[in-house]
C-alpha atoms as a PDB file:
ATOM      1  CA  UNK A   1      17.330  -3.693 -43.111  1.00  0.00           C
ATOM      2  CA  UNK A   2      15.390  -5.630 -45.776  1.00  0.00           C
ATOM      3  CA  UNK A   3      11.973  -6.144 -45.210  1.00  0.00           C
ATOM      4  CA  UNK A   4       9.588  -7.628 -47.225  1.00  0.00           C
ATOM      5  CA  UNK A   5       6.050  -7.276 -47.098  1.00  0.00           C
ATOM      6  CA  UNK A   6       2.808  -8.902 -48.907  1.00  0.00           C
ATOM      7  CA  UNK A   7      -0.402  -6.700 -49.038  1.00  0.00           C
ATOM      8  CA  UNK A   8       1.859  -3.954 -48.947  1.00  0.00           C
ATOM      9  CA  UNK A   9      -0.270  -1.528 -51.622  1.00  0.00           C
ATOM     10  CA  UNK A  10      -3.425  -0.963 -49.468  1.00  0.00           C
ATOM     11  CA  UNK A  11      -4.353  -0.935 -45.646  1.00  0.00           C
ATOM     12  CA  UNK A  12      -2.269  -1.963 -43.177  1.00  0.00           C
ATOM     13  CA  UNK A  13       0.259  -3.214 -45.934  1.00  0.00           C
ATOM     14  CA  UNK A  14       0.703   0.152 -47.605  1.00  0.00           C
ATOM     15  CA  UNK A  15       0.983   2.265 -43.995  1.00  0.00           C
ATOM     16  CA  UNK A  16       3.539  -0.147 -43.338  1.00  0.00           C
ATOM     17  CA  UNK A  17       5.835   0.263 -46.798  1.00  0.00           C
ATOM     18  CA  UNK A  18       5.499   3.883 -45.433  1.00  0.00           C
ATOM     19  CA  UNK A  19       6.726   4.024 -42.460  1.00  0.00           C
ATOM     20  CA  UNK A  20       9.288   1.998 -43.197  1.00  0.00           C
ATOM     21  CA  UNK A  21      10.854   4.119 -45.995  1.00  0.00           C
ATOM     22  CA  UNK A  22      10.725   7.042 -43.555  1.00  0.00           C
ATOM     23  CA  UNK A  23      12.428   5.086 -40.615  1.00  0.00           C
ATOM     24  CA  UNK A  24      15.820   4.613 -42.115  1.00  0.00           C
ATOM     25  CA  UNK A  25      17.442   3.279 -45.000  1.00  0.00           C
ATOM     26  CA  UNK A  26      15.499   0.287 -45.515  1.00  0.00           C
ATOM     27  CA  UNK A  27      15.318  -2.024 -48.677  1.00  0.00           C
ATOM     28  CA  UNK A  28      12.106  -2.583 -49.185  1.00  0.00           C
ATOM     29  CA  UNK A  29      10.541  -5.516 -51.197  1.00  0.00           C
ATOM     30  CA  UNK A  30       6.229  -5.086 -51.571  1.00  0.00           C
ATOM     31  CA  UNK A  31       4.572  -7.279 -53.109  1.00  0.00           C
ATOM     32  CA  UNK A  32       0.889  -6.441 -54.069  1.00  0.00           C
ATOM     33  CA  UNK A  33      -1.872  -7.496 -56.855  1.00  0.00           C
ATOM     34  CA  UNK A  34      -1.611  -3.374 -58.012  1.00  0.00           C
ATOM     35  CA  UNK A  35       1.709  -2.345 -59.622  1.00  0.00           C
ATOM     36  CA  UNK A  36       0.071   1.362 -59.806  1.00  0.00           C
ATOM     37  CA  UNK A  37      -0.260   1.318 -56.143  1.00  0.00           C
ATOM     38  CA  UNK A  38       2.820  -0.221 -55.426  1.00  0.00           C
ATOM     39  CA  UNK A  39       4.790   2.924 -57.966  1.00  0.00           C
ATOM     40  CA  UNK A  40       2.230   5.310 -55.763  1.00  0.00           C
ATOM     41  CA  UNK A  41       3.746   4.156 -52.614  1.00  0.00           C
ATOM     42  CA  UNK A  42       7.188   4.192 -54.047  1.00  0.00           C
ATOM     43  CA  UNK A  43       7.041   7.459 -55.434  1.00  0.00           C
ATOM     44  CA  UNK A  44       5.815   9.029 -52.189  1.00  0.00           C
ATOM     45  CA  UNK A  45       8.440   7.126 -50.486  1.00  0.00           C
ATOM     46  CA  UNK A  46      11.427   9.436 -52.650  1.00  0.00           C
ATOM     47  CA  UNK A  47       9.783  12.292 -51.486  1.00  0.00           C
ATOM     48  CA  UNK A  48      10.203  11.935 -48.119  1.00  0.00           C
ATOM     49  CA  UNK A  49      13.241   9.372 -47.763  1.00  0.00           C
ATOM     50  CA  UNK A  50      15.461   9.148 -51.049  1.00  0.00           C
ATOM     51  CA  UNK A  51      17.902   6.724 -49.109  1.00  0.00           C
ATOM     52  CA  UNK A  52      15.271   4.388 -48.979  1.00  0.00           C
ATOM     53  CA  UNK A  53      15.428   1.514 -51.891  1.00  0.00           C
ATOM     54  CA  UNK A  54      12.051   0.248 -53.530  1.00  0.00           C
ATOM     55  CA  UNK A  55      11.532  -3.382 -55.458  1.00  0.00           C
ATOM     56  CA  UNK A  56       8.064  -4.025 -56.489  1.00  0.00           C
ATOM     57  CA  UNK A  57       6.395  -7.147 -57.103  1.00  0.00           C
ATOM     58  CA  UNK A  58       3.000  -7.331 -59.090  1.00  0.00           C
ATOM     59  CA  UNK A  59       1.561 -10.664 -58.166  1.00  0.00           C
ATOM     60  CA  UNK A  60      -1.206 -12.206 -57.091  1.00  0.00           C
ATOM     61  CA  UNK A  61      -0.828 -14.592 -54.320  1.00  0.00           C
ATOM     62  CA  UNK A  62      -4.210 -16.401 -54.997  1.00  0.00           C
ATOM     63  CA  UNK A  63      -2.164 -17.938 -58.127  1.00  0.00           C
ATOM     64  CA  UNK A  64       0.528 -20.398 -56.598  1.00  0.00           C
ATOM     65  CA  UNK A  65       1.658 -21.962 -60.085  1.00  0.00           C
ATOM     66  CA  UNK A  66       4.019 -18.977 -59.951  1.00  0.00           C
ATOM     67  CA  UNK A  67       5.142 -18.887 -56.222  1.00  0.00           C
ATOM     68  CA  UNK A  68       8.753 -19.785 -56.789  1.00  0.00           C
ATOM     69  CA  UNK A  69       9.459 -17.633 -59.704  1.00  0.00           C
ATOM     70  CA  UNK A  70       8.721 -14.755 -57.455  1.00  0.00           C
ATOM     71  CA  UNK A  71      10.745 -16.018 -54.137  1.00  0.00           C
ATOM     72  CA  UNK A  72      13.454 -16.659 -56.847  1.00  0.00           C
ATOM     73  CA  UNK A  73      13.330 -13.081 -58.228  1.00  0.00           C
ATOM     74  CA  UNK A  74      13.056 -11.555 -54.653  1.00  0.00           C
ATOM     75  CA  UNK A  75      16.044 -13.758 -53.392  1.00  0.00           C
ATOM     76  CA  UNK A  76      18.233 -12.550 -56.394  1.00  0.00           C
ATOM     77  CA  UNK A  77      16.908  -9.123 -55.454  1.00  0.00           C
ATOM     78  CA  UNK A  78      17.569  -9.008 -51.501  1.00  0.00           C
ATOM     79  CA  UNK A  79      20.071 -11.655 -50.771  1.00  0.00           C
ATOM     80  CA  UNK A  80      19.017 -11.605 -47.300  1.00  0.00           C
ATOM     81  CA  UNK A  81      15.703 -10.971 -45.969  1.00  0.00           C
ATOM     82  CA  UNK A  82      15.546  -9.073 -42.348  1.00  0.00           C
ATOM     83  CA  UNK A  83      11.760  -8.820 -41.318  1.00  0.00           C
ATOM     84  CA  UNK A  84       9.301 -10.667 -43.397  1.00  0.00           C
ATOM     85  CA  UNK A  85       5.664 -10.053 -42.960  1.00  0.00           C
ATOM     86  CA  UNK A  86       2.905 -11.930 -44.394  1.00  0.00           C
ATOM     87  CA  UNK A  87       0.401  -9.614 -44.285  1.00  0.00           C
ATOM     88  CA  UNK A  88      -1.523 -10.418 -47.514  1.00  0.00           C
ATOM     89  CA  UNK A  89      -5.384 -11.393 -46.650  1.00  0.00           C
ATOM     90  CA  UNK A  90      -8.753 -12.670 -48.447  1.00  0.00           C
ATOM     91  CA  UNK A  91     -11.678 -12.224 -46.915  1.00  0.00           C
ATOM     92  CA  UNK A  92     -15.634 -13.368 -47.186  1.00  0.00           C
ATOM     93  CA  UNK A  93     -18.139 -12.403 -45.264  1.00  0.00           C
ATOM     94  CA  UNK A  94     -20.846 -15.090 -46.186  1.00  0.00           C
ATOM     95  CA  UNK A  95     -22.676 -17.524 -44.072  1.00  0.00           C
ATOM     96  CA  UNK A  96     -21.120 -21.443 -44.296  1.00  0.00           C
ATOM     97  CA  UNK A  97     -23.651 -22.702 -46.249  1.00  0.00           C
ATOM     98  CA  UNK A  98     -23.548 -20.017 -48.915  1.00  0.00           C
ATOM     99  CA  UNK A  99     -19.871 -19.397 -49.474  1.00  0.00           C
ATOM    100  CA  UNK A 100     -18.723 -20.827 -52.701  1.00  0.00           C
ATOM    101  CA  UNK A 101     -15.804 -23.801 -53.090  1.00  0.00           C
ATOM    102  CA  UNK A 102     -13.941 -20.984 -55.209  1.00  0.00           C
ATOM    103  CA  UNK A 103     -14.042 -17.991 -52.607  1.00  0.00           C
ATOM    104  CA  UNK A 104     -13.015 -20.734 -49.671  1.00  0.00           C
ATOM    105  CA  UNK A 105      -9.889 -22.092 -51.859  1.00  0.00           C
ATOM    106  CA  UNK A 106      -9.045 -18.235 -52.780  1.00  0.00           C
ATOM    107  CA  UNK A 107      -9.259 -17.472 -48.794  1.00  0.00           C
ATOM    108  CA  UNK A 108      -6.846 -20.677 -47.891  1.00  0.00           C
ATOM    109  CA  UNK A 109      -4.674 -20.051 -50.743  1.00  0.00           C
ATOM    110  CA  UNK A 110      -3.988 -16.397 -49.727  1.00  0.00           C
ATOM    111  CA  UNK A 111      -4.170 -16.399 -45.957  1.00  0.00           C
ATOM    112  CA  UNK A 112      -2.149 -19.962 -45.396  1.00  0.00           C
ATOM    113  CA  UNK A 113      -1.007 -21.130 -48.720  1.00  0.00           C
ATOM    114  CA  UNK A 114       0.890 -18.441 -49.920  1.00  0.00           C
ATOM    115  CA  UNK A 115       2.750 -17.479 -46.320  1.00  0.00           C
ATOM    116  CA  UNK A 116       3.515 -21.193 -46.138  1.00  0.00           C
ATOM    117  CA  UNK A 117       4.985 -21.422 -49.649  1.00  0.00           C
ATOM    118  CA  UNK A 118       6.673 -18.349 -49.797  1.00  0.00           C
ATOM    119  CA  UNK A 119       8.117 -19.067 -46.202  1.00  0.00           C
ATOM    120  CA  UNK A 120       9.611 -22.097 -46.916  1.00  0.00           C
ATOM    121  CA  UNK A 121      11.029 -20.693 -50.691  1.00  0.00           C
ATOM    122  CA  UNK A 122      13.024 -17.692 -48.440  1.00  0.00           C
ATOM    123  CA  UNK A 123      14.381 -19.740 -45.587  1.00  0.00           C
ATOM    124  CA  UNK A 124      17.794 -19.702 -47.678  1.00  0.00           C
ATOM    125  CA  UNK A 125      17.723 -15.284 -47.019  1.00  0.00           C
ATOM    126  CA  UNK A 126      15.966 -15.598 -43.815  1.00  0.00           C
ATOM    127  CA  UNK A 127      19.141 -17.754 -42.514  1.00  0.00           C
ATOM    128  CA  UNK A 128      21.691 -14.977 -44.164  1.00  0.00           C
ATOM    129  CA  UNK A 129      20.333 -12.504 -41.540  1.00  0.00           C
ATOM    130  CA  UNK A 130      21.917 -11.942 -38.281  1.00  0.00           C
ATOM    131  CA  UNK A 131      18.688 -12.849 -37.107  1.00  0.00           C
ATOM    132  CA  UNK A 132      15.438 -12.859 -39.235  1.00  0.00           C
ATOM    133  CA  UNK A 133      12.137 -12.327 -38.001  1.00  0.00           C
ATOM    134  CA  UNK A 134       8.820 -13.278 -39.747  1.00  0.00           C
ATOM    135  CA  UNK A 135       5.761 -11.734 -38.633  1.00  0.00           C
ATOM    136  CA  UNK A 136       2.311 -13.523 -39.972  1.00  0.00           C
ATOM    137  CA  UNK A 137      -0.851 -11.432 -39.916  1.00  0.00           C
ATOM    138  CA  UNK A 138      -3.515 -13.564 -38.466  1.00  0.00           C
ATOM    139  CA  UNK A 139      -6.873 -12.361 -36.704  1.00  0.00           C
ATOM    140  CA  UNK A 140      -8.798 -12.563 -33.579  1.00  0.00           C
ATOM    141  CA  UNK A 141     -10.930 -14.660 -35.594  1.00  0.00           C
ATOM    142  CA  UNK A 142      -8.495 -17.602 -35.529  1.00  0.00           C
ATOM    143  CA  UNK A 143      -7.020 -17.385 -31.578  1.00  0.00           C
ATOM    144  CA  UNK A 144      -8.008 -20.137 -29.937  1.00  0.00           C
ATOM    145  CA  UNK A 145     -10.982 -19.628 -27.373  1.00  0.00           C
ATOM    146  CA  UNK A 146     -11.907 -15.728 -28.747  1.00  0.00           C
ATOM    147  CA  UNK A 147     -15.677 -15.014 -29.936  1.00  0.00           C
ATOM    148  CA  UNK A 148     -16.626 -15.822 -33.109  1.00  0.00           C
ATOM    149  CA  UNK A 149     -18.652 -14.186 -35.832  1.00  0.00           C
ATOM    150  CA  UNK A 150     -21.051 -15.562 -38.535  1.00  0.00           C
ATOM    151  CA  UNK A 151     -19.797 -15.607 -42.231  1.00  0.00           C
ATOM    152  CA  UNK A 152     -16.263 -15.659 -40.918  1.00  0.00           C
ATOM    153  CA  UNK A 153     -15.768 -19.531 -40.493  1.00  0.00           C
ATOM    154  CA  UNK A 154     -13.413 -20.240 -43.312  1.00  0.00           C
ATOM    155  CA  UNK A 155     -11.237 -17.131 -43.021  1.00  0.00           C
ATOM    156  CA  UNK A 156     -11.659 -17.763 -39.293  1.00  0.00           C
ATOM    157  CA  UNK A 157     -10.027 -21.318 -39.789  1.00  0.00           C
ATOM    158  CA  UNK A 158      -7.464 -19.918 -42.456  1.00  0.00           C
ATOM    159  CA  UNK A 159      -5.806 -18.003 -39.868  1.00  0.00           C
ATOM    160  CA  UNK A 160      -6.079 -20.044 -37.091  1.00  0.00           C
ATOM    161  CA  UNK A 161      -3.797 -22.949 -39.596  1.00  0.00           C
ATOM    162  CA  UNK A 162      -1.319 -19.476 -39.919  1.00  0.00           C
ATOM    163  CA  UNK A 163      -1.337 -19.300 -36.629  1.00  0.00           C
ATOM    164  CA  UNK A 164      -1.007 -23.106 -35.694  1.00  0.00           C
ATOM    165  CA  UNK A 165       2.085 -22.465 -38.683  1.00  0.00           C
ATOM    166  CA  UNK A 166       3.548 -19.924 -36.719  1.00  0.00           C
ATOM    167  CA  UNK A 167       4.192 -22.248 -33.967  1.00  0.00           C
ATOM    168  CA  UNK A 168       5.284 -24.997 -35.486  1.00  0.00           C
ATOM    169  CA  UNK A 169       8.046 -23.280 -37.627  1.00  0.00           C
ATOM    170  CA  UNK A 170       9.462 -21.923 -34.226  1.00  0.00           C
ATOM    171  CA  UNK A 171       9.946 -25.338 -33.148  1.00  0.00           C
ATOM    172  CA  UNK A 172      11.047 -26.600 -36.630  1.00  0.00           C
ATOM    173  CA  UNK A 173      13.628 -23.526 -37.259  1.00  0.00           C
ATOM    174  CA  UNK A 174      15.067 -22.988 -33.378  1.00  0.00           C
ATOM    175  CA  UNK A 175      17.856 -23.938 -34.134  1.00  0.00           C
ATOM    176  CA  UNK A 176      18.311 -21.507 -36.925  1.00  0.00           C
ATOM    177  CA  UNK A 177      18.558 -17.871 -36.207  1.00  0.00           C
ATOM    178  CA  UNK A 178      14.538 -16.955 -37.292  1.00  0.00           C
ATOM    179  CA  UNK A 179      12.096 -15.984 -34.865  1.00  0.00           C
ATOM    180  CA  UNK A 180       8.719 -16.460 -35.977  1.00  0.00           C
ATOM    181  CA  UNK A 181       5.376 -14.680 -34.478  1.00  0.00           C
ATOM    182  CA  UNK A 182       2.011 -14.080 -35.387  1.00  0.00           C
ATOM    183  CA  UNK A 183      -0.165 -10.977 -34.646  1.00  0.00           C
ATOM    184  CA  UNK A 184      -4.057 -12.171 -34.229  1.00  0.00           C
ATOM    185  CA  UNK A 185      -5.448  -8.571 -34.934  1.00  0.00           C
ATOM    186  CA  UNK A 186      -8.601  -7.237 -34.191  1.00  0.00           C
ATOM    187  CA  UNK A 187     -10.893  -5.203 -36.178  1.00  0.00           C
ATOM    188  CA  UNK A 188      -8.730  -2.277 -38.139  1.00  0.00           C
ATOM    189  CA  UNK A 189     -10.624   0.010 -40.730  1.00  0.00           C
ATOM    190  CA  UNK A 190      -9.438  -1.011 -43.880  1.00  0.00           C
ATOM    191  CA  UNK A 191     -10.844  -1.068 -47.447  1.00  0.00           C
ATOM    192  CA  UNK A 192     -10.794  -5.454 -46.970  1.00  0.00           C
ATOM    193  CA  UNK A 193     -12.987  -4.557 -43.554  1.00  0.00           C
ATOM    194  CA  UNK A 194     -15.360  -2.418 -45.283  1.00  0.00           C
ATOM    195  CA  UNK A 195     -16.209  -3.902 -47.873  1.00  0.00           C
ATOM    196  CA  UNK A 196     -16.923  -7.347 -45.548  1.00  0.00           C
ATOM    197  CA  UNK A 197     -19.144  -5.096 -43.152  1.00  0.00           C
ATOM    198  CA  UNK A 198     -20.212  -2.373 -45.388  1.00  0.00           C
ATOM    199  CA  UNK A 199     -21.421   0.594 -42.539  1.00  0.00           C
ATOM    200  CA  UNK A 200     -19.068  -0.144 -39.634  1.00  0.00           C
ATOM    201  CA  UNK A 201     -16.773   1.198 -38.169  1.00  0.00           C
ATOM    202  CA  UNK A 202     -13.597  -0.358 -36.556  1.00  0.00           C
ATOM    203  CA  UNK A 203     -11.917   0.905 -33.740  1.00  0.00           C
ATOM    204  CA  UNK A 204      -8.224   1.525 -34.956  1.00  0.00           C
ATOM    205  CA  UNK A 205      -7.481   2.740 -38.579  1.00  0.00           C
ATOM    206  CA  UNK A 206      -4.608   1.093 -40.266  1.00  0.00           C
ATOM    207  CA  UNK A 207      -1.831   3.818 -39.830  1.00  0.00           C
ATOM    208  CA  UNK A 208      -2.078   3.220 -36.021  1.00  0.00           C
ATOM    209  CA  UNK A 209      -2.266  -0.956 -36.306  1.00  0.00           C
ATOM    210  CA  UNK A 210       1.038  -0.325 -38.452  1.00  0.00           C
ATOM    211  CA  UNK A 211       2.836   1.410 -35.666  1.00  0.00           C
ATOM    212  CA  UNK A 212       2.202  -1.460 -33.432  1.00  0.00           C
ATOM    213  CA  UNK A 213       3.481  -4.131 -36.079  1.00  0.00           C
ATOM    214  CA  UNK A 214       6.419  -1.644 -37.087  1.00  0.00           C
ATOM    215  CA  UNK A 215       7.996  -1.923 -33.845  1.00  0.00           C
ATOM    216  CA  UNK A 216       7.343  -5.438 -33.034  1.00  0.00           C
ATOM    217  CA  UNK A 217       8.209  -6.510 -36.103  1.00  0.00           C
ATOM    218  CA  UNK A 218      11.706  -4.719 -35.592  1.00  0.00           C
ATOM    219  CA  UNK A 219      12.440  -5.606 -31.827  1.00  0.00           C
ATOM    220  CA  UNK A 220       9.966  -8.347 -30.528  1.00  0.00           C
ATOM    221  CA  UNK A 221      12.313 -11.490 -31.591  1.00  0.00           C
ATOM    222  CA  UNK A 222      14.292 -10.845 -29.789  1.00  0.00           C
ATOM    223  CA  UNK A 223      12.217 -11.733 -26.756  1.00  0.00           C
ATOM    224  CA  UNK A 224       9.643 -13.888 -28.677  1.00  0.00           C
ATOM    225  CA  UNK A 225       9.822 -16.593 -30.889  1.00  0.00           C
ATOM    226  CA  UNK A 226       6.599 -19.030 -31.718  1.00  0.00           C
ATOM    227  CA  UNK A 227       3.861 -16.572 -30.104  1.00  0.00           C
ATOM    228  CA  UNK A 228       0.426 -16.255 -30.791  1.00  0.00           C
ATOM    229  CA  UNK A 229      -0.440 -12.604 -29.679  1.00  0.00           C
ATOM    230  CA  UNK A 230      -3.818 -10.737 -29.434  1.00  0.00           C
ATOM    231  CA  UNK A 231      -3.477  -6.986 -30.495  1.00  0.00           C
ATOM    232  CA  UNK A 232      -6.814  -5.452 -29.876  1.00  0.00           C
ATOM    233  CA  UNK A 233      -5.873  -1.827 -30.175  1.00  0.00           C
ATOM    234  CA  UNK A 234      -8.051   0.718 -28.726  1.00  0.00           C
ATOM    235  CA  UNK A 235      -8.399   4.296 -30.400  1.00  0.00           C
ATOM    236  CA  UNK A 236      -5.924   7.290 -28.883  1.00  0.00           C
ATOM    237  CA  UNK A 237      -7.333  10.416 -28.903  1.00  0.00           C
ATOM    238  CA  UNK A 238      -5.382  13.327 -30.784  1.00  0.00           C
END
């Protein structure tokens, strides 16, 4: 399969890019701010799975003059894009009065923006697959009707609009053969989640969140298609 992936060098991104190099003989396509990480993960992916193919993408998604030059070089890259998921995130933890207009832009431009751009640039390799499935990363924070935290209202309402996205592209695209989800995750120990809430502790680390968004990403459209699903993971024991 191809698969794509933003965010893919850290996290949740970057125990994704993993276990998808180890599942099969994937194409990968990771796009990340860090080109170091990105050969880190790449390297470590030959170890273990040498069928597996690699393209990196340094870029940063907060810049969108640039958007189409890298959905151009990814299309001329893939030809087709599988699973797609938009897992890039910004995130400040500041209370609404104190968060600047610079850090709420960089937040929108990442966690909606981007997805929606880069979305509608791939549609022509989403439609080459047999049937394409786009997974966006949103958050608890932005499901409709879950609690809410201080300091979290703009990335909050950043991926509730993914989310509201999500739908709308279902109804927009049924016709095509995309399915299009979003995962509204909980609270995953990542370096983005600690440095928000420096001293806690979440209740899932990111290799086990990536399991869960491995498989659905790979079987779940075919049963779902414009769903808004809570995943609030709680820890196995070993």
């Amino acid at each position: 399969m191809n698969i794509l992936i933003t965010g893919a060098s850290k996290g949740i991104g970057k125990a994704m890019s993993n276990k998808f190099c180890q599942s099969g003989n994937n194409r990968l396509f990771l796009v990340s701010r860090d080109l170091k990480l990105l050969e880190d993960i790449k390297n470590q992916c030959f170890k273990t799975n040498s069928h597996s193919e690699l393209y990196l993408y340094p870029f940063d998604l907060s810049n969108s003059d640039d958007l189409k030059m890298l959905a151009d070089k990814i299309i001329m890259d893939a030809g087709k894009i599988d699973i797609m998921i938009n897992n890039a995130g910004s995130l400040y933890n500041k209370r609404f009065w104190e968060i600047s207009q610079a850090e709420i832009y960089s937040m929108f431009q990442v966690n909606f923006f981007a997805p929606a751009g880069l979305i509608r640039l791939l549609i022509p390799a989403l439609t080459k697959s047999e049937k394409a499935h786009v997974v966006n990363i949103g958050s608890m924070g932005g499901f409709q009707g879950s609690s809410k935290y201080p300091g979290l209202a703009y990335y909050s309402a950043s991926k509730a609009a993914l989310a509201v996205l999500t739908e709308c592209l279902a109804e927009e695209f049924k016709d095509l053969p995309i399915a299009f989800n979003c995962l509204a995750l909980g609270a995953v120990q990542t370096e983005m989640f600690s440095a928000a809430f420096p001293g806690a502790t979440a209740p899932v680390d990111a290799n086990e969140m990536a399991d869960y968004i491995v498989d659905f990403a790979q079987n779940a459209h075919h049963r779902f298609n414009g769903k808004i699903i809570p995943v609030i993971l709680q820890k196995t024991d070993n």
